[in-house]
Protein backbone atom coordinates (compact mmCIF):
# COMPACT_ATOMS: atom_id res chain seq x y z
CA UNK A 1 0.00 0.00 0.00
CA UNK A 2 1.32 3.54 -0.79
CA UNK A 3 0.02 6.86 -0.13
CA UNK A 4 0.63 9.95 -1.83
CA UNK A 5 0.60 13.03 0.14
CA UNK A 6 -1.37 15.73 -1.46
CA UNK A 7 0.28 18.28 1.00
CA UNK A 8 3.61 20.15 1.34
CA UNK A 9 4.62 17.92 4.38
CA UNK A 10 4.04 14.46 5.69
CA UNK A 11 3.79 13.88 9.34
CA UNK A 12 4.73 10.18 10.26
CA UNK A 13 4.01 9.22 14.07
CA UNK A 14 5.37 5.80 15.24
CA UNK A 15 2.81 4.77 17.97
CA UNK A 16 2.93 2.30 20.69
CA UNK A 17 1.22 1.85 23.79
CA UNK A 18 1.42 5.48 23.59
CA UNK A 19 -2.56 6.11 25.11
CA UNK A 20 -1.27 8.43 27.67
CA UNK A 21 0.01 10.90 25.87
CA UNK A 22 -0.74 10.76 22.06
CA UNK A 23 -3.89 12.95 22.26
CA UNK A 24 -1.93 16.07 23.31
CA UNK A 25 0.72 15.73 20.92
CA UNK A 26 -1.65 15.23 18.38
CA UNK A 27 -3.73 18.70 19.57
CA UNK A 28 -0.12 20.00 19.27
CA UNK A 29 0.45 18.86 15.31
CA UNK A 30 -3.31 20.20 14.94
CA UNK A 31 -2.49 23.51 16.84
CA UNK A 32 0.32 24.11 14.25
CA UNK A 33 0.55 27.77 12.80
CA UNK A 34 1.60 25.92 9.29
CA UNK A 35 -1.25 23.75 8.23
CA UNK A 36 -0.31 22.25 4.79
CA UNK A 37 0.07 18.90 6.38
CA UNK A 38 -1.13 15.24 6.66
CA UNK A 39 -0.52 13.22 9.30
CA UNK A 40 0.30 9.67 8.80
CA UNK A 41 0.19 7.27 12.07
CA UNK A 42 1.24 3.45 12.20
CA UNK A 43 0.21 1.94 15.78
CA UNK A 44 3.16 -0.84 16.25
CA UNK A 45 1.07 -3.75 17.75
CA UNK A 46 0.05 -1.72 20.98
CA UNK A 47 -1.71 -3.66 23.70
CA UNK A 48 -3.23 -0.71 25.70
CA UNK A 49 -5.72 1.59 24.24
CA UNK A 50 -3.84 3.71 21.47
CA UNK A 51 -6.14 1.97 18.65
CA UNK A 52 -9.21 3.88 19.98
CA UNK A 53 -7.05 7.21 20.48
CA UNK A 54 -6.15 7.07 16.36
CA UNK A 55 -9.55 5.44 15.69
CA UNK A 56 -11.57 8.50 17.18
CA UNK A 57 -8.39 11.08 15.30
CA UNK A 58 -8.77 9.55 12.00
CA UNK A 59 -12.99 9.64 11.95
CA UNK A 60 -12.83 13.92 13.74
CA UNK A 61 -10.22 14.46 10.86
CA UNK A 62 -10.82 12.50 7.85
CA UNK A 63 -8.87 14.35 5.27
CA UNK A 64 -5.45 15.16 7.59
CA UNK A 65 -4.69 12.02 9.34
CA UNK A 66 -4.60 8.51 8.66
CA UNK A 67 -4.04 5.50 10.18
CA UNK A 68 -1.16 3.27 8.01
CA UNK A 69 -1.92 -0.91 8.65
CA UNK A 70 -4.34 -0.99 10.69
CA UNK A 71 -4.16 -3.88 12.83
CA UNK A 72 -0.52 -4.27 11.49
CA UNK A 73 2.32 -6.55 13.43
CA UNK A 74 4.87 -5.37 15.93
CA UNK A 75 8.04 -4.33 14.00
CA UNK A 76 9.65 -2.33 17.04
CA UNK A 77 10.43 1.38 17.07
CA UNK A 78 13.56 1.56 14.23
CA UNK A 79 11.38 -0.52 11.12
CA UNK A 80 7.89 1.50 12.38
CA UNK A 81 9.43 4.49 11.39
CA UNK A 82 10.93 3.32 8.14
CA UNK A 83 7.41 1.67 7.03
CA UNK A 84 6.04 4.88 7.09
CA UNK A 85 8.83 6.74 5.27
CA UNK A 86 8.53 3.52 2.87
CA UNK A 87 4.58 3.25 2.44
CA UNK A 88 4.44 7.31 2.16
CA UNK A 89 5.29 9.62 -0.62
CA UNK A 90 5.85 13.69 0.08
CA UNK A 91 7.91 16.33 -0.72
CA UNK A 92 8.55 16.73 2.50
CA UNK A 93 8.91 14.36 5.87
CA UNK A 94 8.97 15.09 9.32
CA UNK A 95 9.23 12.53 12.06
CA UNK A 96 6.83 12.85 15.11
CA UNK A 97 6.98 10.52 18.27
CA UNK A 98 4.01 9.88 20.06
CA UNK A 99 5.13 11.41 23.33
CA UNK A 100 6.11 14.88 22.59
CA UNK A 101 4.81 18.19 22.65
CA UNK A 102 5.37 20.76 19.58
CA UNK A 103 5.80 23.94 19.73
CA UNK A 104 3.37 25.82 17.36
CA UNK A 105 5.51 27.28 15.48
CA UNK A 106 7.65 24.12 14.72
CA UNK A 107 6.28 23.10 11.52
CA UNK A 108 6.51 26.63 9.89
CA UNK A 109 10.13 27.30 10.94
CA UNK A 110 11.31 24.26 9.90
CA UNK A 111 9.52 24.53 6.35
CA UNK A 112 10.95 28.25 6.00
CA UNK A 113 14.21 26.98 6.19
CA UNK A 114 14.38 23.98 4.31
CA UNK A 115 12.52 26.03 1.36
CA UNK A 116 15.13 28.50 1.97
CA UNK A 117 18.14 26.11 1.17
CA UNK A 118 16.71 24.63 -1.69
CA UNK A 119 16.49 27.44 -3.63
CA UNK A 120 20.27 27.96 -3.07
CA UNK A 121 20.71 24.61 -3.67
CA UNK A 122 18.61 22.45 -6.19
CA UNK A 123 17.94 18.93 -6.34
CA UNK A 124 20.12 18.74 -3.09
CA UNK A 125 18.74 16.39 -0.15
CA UNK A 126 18.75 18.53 2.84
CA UNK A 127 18.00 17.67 6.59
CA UNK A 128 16.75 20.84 8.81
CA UNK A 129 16.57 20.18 12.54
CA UNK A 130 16.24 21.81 15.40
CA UNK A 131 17.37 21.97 19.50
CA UNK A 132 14.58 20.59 21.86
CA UNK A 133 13.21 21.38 25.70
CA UNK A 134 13.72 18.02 27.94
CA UNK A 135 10.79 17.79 30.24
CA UNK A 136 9.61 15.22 32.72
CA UNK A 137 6.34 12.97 32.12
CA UNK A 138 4.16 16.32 33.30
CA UNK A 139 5.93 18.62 31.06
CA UNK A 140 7.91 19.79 33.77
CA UNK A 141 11.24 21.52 32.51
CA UNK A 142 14.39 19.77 32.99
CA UNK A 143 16.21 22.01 30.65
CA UNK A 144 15.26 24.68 28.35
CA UNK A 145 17.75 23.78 25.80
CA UNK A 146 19.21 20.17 24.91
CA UNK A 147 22.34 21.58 23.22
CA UNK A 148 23.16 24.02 25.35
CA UNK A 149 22.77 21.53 28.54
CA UNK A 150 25.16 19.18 26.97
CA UNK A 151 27.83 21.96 25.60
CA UNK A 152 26.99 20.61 21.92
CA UNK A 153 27.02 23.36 18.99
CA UNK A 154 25.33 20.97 16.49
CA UNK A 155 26.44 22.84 13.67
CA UNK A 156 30.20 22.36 14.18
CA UNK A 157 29.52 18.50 13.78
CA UNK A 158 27.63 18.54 10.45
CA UNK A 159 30.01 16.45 8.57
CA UNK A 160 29.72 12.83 8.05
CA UNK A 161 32.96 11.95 9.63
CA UNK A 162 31.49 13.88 12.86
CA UNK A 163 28.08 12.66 12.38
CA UNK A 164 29.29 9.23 12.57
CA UNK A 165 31.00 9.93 15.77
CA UNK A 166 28.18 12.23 17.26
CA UNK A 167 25.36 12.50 15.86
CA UNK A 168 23.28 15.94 17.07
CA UNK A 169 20.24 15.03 14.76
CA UNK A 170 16.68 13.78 16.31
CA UNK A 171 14.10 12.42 14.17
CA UNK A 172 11.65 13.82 16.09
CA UNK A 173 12.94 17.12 15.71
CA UNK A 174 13.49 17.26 11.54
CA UNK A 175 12.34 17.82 8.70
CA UNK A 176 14.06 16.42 5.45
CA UNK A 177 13.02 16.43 1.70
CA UNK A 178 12.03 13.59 -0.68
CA UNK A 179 15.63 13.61 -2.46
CA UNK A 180 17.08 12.54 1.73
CA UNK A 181 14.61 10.01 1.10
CA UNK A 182 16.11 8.48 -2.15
CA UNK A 183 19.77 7.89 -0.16
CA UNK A 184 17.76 5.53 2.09
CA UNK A 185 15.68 2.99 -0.06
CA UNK A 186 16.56 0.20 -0.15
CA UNK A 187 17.43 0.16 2.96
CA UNK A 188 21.17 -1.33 4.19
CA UNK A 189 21.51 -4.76 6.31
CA UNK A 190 22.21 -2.75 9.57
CA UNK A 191 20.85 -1.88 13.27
CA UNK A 192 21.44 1.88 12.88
CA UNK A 193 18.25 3.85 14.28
CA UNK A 194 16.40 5.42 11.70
CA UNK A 195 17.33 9.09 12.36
CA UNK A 196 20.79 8.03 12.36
CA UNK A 197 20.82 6.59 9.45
CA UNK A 198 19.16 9.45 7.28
CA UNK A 199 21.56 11.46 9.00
CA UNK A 200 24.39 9.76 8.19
CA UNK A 201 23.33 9.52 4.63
CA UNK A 202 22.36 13.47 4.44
CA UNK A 203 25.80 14.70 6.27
CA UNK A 204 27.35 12.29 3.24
CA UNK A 205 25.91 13.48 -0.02
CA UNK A 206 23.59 16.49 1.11
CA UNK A 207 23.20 19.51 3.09
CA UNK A 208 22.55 19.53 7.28
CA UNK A 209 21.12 22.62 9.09
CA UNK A 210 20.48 23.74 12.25
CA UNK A 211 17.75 25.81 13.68
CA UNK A 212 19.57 26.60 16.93
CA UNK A 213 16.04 27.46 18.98
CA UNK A 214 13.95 24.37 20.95
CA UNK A 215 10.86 23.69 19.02
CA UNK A 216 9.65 20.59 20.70
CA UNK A 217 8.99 19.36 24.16
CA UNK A 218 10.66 16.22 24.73
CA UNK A 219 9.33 14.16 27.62
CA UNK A 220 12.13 12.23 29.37
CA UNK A 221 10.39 9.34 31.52
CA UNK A 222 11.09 5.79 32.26
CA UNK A 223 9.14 4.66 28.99
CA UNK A 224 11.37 5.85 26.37
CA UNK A 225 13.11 3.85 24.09
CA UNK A 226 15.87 6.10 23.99
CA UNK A 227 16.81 8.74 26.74
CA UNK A 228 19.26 11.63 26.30
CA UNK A 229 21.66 12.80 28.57
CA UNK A 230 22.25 16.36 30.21
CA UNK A 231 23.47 18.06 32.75
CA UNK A 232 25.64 16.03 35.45
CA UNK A 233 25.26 13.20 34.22
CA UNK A 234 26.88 14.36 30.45
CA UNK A 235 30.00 15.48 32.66
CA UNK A 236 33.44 14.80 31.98
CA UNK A 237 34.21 13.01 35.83
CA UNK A 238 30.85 10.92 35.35
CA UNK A 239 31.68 10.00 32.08
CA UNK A 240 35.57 8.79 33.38
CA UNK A 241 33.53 6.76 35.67
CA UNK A 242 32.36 4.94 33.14
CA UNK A 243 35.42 4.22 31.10
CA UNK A 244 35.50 0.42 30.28
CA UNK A 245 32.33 0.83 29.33
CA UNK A 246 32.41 3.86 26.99
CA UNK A 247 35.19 2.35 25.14
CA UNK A 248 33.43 -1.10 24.85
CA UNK A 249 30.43 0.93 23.15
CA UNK A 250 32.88 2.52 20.85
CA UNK A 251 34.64 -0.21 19.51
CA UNK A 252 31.02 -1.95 19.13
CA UNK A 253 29.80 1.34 17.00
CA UNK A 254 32.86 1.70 15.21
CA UNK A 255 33.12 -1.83 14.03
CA UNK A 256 29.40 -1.07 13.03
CA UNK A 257 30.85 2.16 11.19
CA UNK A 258 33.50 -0.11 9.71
CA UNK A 259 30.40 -1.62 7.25
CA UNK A 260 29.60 1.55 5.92
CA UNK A 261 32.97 2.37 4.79
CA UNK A 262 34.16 4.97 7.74
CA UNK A 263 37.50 4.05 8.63
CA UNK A 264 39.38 2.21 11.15
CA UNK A 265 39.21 2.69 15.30
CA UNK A 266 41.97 4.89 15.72
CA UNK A 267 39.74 7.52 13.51
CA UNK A 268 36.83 6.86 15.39
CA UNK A 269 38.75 7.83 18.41
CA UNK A 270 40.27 10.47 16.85
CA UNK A 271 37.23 12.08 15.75
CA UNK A 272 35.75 11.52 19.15
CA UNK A 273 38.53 13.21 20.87
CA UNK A 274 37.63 16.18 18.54
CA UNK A 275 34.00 16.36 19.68
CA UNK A 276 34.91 16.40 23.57
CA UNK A 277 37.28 19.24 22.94
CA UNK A 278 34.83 21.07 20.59
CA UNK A 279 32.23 20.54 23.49
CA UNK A 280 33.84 20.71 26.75
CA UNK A 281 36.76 23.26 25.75
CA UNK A 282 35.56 25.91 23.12
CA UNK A 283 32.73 28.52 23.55
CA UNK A 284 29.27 27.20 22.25
């Protein structure tokens, strides 16, 4: 089944068990100043009741959001994501997990600047993406700024070789054109998260760009796939503390790196000493 998007930008929300908190981040999609959007939404085998919360989203707003396999199998967090961006066709894509909060102004500067660089840049795939608030399960602020909590300029690290090594890009918090999506059908025989990959791809053969202001609330609770760090816990002593088991993770992730043609451990290391002194030792 595909779907062709009759809009400028393709919304594409991986849902599971996500009941608790999908209604407001849909409200927040729908409370979007930019409204030249559909929203796609594929709920991954969820036992609780997130069927119902799409179900009653899908009949209040028949022409902007759909539901993609209904009643489809479990494929786990990485492949729900890619059989949207698979099943879907758009100009433009933006990533959306079920748990957030946008900011209602997300969508339109996002689109601004993405429109922006393809005029100075045809037929160029181009990733836009921007910083993000971390808040607790209420919406509670942790931090008002991700980067800026961690030390981490994103746009010094827009190159593959320091994408590979530290990648600043969320899914949840870009937007990236249909030519991004040509670099990543068909899709390699690797684990690599799905906005890693495109990431990797785009800092390769396009254009990366950061929007260096939080447009998206970011709840960081105990059921997230993936967490982010900040604060105390991204420090240099607490990371020291955890030594043997930083440098088992990067040998694991460079050999990983090794199958796409990166290089050898001794650049992976290199490139990661690079990032801590870009991030702990130079103004942001």
């Amino acid at each position: 089944m595909m779907c062709t998007n009759n809009r400028e930008i393709a919304i594409l929300l991986a849902a599971y068990n996500a009941e608790k908190y999908l209604s407001e981040q849909i409200e927040s999609i729908i409370a979007q100043t930019f409204t030249n959007w559909t929203l796609y939404i594929r709920n991954d085998g969820s036992t609780d009741q997130t069927a119902v919360v799409i179900s009653d989203y899908c009949i209040k707003y028949p022409d902007k959001i759909f539901e993609i396999d209904k009643g489809g199998k479990n494929l786990g967090c990485r492949n729900n994501f890619f059989r949207l961006l698979e099943v879907v066709e758009s100009e433009y894509y933006m990533f959306c997990d079920a748990d957030d909060v946008w900011l209602k102004s997300k969508i339109e500067f996002s689109y601004e600047r993405i429109k922006m660089l393809e005029l100075l840049n045809p037929y160029k795939a181009i990733l836009v993406h921007t910083d993000a608030i971390i808040c607790d399960s209420d919406l509670n602020i942790i931090s008002d700024s991700f980067w800026h909590s961690t030390g981490i300029n994103p746009m010094k690290f827009t190159s593959f070789n320091y994408m590979c090594v530290c990648c600043t890009v969320g899914g949840a918090k870009s937007i990236f054109n249909r030519k991004a999506k040509e670099l990543i059908f068909p899709l390699a025989d690797n684990n690599f998260m799905f906005d890693y990959w495109i990431a990797l791809n785009v800092a390769k053969y396009g254009i990366i760009s950061v929007i260096d202001v939080p447009l998206i609330k970011y709840r960081q609770h105990s059921s997230n796939l993936l967490g982010v760090t900040y604060g105390n816990a991204n420090s240099i002593f607490n990371k020291l503390k955890q030594a043997k088991t930083l440098f088992r993770d990067y040998k694991r992730e460079s050999d990983t790196l090794k199958t796409i043609g990166y290089g050898s451990f001794t650049k992976y290391l290199f490139y990661k000493f690079l990032v801590v002194v870009k991030t702990r030792f130079t103004k942001y």
